[in-house]
Protein backbone atom coordinates (compact mmCIF):
# COMPACT_ATOMS: atom_id res chain seq x y z
CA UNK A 1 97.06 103.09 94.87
CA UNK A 2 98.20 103.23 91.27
CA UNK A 3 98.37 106.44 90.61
CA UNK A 4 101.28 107.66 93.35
CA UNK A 5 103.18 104.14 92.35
CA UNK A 6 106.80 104.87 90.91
CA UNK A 7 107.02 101.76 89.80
CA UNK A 8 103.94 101.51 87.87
CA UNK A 9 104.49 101.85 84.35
CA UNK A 10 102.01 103.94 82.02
CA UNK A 11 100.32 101.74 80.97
CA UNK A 12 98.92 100.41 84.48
CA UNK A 13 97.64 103.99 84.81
CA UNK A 14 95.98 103.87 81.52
CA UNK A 15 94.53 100.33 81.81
CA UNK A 16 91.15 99.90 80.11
CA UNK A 17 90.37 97.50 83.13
CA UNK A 18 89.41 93.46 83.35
CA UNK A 19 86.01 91.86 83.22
CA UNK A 20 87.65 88.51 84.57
CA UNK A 21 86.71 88.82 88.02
CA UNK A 22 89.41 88.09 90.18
CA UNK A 23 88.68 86.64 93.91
CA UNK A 24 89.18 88.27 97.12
CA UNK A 25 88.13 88.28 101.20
CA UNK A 26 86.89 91.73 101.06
CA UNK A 27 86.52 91.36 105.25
CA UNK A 28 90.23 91.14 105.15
CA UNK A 29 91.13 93.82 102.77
CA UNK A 30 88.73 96.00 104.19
CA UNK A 31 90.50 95.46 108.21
CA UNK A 32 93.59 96.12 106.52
CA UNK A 33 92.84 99.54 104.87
CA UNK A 34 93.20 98.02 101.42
CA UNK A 35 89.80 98.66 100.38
CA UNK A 36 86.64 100.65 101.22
CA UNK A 37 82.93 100.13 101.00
CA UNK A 38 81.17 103.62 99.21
CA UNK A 39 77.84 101.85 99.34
CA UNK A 40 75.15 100.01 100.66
CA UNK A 41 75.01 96.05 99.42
CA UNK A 42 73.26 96.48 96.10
CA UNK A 43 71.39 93.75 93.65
CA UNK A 44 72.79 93.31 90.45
CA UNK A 45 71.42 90.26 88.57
CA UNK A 46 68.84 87.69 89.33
CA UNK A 47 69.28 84.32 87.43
CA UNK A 48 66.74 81.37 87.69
CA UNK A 49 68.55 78.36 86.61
CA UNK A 50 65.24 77.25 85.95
CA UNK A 51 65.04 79.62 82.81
CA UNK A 52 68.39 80.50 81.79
CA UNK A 53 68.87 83.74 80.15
CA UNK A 54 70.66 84.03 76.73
CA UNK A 55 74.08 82.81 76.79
CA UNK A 56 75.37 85.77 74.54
CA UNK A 57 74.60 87.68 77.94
CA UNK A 58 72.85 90.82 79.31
CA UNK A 59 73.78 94.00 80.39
CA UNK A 60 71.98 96.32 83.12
CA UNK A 61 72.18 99.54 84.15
CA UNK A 62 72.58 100.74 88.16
CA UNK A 63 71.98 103.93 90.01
CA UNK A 64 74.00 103.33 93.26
CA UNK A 65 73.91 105.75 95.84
CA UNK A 66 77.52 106.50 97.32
CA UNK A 67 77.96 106.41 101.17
CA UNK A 68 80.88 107.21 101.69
CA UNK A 69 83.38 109.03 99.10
CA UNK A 70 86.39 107.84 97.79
CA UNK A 71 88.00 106.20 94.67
CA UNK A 72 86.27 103.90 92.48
CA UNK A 73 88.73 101.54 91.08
CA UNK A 74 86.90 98.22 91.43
CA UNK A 75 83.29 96.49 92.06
CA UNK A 76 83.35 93.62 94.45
CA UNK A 77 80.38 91.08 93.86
CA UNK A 78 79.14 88.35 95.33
CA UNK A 79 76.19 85.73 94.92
CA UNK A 80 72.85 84.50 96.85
CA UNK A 81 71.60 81.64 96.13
CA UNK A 82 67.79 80.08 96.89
CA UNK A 83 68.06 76.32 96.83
CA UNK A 84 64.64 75.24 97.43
CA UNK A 85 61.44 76.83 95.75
CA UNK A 86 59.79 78.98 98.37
CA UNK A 87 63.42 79.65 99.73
CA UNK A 88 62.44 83.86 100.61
CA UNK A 89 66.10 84.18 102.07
CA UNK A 90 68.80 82.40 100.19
CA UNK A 91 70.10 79.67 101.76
CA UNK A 92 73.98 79.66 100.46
CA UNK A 93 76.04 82.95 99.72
CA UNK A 94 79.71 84.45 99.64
CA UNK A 95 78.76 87.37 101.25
CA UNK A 96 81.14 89.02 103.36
CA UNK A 97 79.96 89.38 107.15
CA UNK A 98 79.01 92.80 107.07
CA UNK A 99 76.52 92.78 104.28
CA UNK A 100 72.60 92.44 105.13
CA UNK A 101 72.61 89.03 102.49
CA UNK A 102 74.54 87.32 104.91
CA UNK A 103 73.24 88.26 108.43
CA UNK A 104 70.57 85.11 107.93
CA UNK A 105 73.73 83.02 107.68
CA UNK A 106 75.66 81.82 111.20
CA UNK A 107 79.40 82.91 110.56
CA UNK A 108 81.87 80.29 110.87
CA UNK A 109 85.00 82.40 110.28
CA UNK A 110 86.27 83.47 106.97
CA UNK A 111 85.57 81.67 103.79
CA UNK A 112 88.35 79.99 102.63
CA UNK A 113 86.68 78.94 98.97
CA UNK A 114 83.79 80.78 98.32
CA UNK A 115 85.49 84.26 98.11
CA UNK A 116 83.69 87.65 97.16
CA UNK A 117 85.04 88.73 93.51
CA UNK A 118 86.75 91.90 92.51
CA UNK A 119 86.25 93.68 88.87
CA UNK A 120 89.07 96.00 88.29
CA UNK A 121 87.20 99.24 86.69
CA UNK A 122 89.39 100.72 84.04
CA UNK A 123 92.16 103.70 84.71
CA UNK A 124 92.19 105.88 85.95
CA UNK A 125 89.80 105.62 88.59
CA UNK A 126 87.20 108.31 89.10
CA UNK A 127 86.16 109.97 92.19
CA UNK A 128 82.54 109.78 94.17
CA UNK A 129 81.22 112.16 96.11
CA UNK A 130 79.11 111.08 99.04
CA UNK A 131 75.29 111.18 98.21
CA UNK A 132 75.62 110.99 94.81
CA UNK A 133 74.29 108.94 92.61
CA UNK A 134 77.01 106.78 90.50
CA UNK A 135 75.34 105.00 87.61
CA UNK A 136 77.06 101.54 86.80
CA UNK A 137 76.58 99.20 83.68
CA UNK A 138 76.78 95.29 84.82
CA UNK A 139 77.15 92.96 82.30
CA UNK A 140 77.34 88.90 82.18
CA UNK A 141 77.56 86.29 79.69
CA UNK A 142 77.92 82.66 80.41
CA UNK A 143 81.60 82.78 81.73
CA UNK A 144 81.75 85.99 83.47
CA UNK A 145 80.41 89.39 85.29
CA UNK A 146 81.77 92.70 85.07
CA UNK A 147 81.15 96.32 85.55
CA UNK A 148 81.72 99.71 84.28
CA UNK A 149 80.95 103.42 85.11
CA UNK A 150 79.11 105.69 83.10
CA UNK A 151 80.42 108.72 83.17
CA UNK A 152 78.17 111.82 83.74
CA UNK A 153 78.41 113.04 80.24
CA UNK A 154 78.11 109.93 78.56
CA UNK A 155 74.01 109.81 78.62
CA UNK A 156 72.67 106.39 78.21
CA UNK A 157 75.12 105.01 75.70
CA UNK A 158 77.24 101.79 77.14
CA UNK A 159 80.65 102.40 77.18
CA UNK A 160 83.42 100.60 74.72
CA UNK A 161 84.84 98.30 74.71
CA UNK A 162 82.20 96.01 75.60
CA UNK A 163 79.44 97.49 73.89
CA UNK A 164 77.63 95.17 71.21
CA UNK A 165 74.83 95.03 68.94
CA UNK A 166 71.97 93.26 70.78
CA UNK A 167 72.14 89.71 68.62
CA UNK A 168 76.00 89.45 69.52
CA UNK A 169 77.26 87.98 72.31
CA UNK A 170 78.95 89.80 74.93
CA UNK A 171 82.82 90.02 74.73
CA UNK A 172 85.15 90.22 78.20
CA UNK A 173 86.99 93.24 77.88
CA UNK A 174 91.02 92.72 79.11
CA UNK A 175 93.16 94.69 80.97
CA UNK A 176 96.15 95.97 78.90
CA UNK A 177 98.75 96.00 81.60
CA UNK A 178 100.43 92.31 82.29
CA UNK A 179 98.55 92.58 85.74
CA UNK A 180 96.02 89.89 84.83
CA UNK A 181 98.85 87.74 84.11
CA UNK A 182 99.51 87.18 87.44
CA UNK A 183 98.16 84.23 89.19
CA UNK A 184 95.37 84.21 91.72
CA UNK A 185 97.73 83.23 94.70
CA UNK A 186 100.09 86.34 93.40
CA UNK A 187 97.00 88.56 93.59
CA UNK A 188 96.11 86.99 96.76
CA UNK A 189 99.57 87.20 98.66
CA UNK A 190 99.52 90.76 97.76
CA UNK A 191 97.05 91.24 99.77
CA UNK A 192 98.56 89.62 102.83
CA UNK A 193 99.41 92.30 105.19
CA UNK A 194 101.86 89.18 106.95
CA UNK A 195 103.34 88.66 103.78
């Protein structure tokens, strides 16, 4: 956690978070204590590659219900995907082997390519209260996904800096601490508990 780090410098604390999704085994960081579910698996976007939807993006807005309280600092995400016409289930996901998308799916042990992703939110990281509502804003363009919060006082508007007039396209806001300079098998040893 960030905010009791000595080492961190300010601007970690600060950081106006990344939309490049970065990937993780949330089954593993979740046995280890690194991370905690607050909610129930929730759907985010639906995308018919048979009718693409506009490559500057969309944005949508959540109301998730917290289970469990804690820290928001991240989203993890992961994908469904239906194959076949007809296909009611999905037939292929990243889902870790808790969530009700995968139970359809036999488990074969961890994934070892098809990770769930991780959305750092930006700093600091607000608290939720369980049973209340959290509202999110999910946004995607052609490259990426990523999430904010909506604060309580904020009303509807979409929070900076990846708010845009509707005709332009979606920008990927970056984090402004070197973190997301770090490779993905940096990220990913760090969250070796052998390591």
């Amino acid at each position: 956690h960030l905010q009791h780090a000595s080492w961190a410098p300010a601007a970690y604390l600060q950081d106006s978070g990344d939309g490049n999704p970065h990937d993780v085994v949330l089954d593993r960081l979740v046995a280890a204590g690194a991370a905690r579910i607050l909610s129930k698996e929730f759907r985010v976007f639906a995308i018919d590659f048979e009718s693409l939807p506009p490559s500057a993006g969309r944005r949508e807005v959540l109301e998730v219900q917290v289970t469990e309280a804690g820290r928001v600092d991240s989203i993890a995400f992961w994908w469904r995907c239906k194959m076949v016409r007809g296909d009611a289930a999905g037939t292929m996901t990243n889902a870790p082997s808790w969530a009700p998308s995968a139970k359809h799916i036999p488990q074969l042990g961890e994934i070892d390519h098809w990770r769930q992703s991780v959305c750092v939110l930006p700093q600091p990281a607000r608290h939720a209260a369980k049973g209340e509502v959290l509202r999110l804003v999910a946004f995607h363009n052609d490259e990426d996904i990523w999430f904010r919060c909506l604060e309580e006082d904020s009303g509807s508007s979409i929070p900076s800096p990846v708010a845009s007039k509707a005709s332009e396209p979606l920008q990927v806001p970056k984090a402004s601490s070197s973190l997301t300079l770090w490779s993905q098998h940096r990220l990913w040893t760090l969250a070796d508990e052998a390591r």
